[in-house]
C-alpha atoms as a PDB file:
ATOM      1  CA  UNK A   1     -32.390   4.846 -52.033  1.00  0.00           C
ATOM      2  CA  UNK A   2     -33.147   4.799 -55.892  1.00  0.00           C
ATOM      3  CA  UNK A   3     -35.996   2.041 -56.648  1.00  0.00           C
ATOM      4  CA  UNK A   4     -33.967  -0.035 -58.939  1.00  0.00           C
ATOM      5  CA  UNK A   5     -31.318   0.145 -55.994  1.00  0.00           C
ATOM      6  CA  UNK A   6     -33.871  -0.757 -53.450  1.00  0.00           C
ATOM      7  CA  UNK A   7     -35.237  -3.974 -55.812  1.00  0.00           C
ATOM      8  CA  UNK A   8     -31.702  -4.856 -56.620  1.00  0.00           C
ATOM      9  CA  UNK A   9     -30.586  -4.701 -52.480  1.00  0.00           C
ATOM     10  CA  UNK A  10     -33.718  -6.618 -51.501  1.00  0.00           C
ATOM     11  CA  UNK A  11     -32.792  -9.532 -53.881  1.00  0.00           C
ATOM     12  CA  UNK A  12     -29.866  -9.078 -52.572  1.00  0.00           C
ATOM     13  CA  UNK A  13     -30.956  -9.674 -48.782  1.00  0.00           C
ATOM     14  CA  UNK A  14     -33.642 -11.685 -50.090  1.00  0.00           C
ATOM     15  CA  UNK A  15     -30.346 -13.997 -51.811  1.00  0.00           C
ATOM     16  CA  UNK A  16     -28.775 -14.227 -48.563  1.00  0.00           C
ATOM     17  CA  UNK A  17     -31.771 -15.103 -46.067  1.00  0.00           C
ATOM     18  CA  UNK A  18     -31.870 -18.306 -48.705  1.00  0.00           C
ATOM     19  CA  UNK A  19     -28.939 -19.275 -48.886  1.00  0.00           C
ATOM     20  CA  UNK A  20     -28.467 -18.875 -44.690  1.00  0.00           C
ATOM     21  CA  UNK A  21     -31.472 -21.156 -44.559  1.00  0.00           C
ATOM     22  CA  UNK A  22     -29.912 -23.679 -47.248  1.00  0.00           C
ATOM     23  CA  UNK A  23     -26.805 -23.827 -45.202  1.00  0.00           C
ATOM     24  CA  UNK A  24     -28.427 -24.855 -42.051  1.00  0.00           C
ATOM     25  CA  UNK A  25     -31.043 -27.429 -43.433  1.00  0.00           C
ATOM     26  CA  UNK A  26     -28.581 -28.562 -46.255  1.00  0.00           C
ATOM     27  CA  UNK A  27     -26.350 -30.606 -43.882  1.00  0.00           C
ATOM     28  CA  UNK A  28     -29.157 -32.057 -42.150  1.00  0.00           C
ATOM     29  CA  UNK A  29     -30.510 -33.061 -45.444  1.00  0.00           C
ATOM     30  CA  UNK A  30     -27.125 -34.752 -46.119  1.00  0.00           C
ATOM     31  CA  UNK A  31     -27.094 -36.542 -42.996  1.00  0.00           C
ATOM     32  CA  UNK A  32     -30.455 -37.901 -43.576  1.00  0.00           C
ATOM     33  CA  UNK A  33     -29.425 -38.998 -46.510  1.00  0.00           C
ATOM     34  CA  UNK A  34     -26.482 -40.594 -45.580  1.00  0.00           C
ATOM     35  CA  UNK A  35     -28.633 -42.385 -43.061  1.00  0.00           C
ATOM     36  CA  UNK A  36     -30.489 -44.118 -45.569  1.00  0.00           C
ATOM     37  CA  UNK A  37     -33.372 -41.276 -46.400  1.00  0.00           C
ATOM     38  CA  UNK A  38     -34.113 -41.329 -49.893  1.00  0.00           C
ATOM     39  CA  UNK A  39     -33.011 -38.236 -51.641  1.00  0.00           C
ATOM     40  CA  UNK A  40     -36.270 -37.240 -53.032  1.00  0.00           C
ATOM     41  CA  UNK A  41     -38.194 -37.609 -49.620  1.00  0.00           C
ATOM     42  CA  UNK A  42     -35.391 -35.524 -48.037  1.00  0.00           C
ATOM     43  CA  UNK A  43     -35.511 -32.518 -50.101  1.00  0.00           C
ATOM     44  CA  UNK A  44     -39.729 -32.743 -49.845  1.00  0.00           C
ATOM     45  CA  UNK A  45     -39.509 -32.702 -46.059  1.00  0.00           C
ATOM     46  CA  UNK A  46     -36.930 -29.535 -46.537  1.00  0.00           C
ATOM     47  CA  UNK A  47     -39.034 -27.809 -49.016  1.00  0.00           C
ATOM     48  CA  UNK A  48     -41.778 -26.246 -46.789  1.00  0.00           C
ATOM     49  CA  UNK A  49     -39.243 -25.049 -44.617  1.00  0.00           C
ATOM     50  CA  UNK A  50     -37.517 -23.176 -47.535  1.00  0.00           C
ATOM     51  CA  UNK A  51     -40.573 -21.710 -48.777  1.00  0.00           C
ATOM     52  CA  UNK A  52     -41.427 -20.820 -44.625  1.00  0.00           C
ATOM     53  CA  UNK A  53     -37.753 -18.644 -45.258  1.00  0.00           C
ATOM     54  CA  UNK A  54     -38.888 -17.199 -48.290  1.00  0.00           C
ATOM     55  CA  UNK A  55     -41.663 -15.618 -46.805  1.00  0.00           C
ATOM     56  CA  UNK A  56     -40.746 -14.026 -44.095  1.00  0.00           C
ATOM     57  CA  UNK A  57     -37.402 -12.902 -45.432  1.00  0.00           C
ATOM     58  CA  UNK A  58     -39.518 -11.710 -48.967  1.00  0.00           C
ATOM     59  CA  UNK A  59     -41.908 -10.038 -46.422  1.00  0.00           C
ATOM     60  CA  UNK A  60     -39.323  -8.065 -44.180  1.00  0.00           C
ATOM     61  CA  UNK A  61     -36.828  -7.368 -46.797  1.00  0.00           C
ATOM     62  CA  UNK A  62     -39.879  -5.287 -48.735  1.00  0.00           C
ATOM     63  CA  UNK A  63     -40.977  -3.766 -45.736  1.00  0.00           C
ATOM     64  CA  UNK A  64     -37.107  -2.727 -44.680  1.00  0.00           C
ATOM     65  CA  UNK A  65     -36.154  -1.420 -47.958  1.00  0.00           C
ATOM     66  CA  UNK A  66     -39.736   0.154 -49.202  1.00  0.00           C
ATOM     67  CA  UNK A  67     -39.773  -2.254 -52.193  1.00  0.00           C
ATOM     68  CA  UNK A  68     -42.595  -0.359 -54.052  1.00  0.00           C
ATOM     69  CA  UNK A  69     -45.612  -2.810 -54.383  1.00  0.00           C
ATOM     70  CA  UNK A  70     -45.217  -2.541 -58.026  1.00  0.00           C
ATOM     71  CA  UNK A  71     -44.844  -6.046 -60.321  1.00  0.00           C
ATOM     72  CA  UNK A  72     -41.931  -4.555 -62.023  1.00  0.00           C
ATOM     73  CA  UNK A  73     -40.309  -3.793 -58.651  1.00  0.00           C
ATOM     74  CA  UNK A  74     -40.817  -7.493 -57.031  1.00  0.00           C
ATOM     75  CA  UNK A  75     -39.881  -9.169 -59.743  1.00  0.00           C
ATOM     76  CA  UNK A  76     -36.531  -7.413 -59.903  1.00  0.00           C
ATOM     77  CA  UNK A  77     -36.229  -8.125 -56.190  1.00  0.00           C
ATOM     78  CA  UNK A  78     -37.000 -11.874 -56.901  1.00  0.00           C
ATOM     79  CA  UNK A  79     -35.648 -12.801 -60.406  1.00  0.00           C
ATOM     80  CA  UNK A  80     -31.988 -11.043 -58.986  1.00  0.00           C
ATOM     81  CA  UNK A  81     -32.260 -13.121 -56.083  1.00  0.00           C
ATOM     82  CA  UNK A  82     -33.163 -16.413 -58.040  1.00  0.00           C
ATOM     83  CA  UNK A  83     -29.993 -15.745 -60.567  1.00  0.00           C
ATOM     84  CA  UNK A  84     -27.540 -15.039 -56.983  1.00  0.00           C
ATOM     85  CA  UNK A  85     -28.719 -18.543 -56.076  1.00  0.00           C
ATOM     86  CA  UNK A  86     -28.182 -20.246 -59.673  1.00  0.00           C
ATOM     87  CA  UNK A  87     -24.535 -18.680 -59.862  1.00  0.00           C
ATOM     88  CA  UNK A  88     -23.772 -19.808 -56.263  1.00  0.00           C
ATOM     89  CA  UNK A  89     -24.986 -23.404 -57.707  1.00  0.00           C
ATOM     90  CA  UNK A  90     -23.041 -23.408 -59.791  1.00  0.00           C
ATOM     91  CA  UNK A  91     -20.059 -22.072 -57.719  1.00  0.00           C
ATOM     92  CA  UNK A  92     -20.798 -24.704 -54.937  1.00  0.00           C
ATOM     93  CA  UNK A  93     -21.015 -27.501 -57.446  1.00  0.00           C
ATOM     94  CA  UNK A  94     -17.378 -26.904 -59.003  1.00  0.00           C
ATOM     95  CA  UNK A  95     -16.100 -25.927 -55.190  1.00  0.00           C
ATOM     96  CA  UNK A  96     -17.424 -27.947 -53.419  1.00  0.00           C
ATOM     97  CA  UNK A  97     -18.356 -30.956 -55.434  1.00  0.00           C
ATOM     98  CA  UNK A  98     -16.267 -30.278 -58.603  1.00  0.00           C
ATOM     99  CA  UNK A  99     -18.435 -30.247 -60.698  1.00  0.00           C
ATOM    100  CA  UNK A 100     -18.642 -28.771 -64.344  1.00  0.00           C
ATOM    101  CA  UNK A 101     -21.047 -26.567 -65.525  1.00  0.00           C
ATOM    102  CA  UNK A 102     -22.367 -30.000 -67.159  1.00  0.00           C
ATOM    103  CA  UNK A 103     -22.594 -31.888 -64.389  1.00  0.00           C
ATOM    104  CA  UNK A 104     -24.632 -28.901 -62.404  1.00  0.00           C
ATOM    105  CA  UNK A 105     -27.089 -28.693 -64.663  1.00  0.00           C
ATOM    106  CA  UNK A 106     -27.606 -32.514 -65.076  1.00  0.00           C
ATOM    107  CA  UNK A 107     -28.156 -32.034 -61.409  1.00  0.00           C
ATOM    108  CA  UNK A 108     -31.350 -30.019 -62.228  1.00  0.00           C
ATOM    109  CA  UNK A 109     -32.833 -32.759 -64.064  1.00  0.00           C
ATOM    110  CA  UNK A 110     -33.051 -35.588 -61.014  1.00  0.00           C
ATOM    111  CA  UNK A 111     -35.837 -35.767 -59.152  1.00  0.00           C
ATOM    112  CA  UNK A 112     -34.623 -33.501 -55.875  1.00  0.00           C
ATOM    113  CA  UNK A 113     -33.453 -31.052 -58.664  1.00  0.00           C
ATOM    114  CA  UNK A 114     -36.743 -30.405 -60.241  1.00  0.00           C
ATOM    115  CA  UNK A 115     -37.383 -29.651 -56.537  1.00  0.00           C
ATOM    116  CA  UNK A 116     -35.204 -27.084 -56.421  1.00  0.00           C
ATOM    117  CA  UNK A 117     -36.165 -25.608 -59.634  1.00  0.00           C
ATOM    118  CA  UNK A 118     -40.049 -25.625 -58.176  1.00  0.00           C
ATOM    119  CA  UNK A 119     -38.387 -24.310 -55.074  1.00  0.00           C
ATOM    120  CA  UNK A 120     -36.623 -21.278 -57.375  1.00  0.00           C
ATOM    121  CA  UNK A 121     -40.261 -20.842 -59.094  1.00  0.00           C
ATOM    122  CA  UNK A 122     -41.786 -20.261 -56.053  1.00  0.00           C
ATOM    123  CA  UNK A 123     -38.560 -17.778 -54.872  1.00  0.00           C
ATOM    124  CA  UNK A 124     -38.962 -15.534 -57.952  1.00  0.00           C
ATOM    125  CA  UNK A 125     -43.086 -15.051 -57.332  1.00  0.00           C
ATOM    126  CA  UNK A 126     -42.707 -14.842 -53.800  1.00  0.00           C
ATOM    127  CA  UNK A 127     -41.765 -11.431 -53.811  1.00  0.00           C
ATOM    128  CA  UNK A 128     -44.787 -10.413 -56.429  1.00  0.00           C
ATOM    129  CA  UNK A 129     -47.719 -11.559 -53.881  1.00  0.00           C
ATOM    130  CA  UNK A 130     -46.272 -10.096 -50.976  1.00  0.00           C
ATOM    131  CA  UNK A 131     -48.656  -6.903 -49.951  1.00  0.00           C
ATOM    132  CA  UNK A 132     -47.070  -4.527 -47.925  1.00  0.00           C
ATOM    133  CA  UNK A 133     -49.557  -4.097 -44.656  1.00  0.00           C
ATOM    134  CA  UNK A 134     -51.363  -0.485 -44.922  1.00  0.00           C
ATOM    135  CA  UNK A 135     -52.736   0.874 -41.725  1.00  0.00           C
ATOM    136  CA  UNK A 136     -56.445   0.848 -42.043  1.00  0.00           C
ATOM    137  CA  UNK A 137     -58.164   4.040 -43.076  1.00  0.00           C
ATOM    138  CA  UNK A 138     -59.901   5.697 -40.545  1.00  0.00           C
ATOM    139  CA  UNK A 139     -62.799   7.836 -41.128  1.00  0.00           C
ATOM    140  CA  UNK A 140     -63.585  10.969 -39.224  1.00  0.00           C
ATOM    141  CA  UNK A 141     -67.086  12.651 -38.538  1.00  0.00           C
ATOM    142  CA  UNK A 142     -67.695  14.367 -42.026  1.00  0.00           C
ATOM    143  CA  UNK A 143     -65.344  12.538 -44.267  1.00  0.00           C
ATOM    144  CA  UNK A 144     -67.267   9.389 -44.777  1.00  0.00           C
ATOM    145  CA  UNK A 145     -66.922   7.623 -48.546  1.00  0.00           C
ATOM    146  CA  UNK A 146     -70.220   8.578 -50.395  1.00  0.00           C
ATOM    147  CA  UNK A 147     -72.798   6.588 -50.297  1.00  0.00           C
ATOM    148  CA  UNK A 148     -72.616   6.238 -46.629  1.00  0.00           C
ATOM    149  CA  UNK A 149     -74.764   7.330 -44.101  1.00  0.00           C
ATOM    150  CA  UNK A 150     -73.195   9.811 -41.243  1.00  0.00           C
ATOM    151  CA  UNK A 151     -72.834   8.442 -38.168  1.00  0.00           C
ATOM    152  CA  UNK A 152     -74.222  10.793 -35.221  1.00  0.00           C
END
């Protein structure tokens, strides 16, 4: 796979494992809510679970497509993933809620919102500190780094 294909697929992946997540907790959220849970408190007590989501599905979408651990890479893997979620927003919000563009982005400006936005911070860097595990190097009998003393 190219590497612009493989960063683009990722956020791709990356898009969906968030948005699977969102539609499980979401509802929950809203029943919460509707229970009498303040808004605010709700989407706090989501939030780590969101970010849990992000980093295993950052970590095993890298690792399954060979993201190269290269800045440019990750953050074409994240920031595509981030603007998937902000267009399904929107979508949902005229769908589902029918809203306007307007009213959606007012939406970003209460309290939960600038808990999402923090929460689509955190998606777009996520993939940019992920590491990609290397297998320890082993050293053999004569191929010790300088410096080092040979081991009989």
């Amino acid at each position: 796979m190219r590497r612009a294909s493989a960063s683009l697929a990722a956020g791709a992946i990356y898009f969906v494992a968030m948005v699977a997540a969102g539609w499980v907790f979401g509802p929950i959220r809203e029943y919460c809510v509707g229970a009498g849970l303040d808004p605010l408190l709700a989407v706090l007590l989501e939030a780590p679970l969101m970010i849990l989501v992000m980093l295993l599905s950052s970590a095993l979408t890298i690792r399954a497509l060979r993201v190269r651990d290269r800045a440019g890479d990750r953050l074409v893997m994240g920031s595509f993933a981030v603007l998937l979620v902000l267009i399904s927003e929107f979508a949902g919000g005229a769908l589902v809620r029918g809203w306007g563009f307007y009213e959606t982005l007012a939406n970003f400006t209460t309290k939960p919102g600038s808990v999402l936005v923090a929460l689509l911070t955190v998606a777009l860097v996520t993939p940019l500190l992920q590491r990609r595990t290397r297998s320890p190097r082993v050293w053999g009998p004569g191929s010790a780094p300088t410096g080092l003393p040979e081991q009989p």
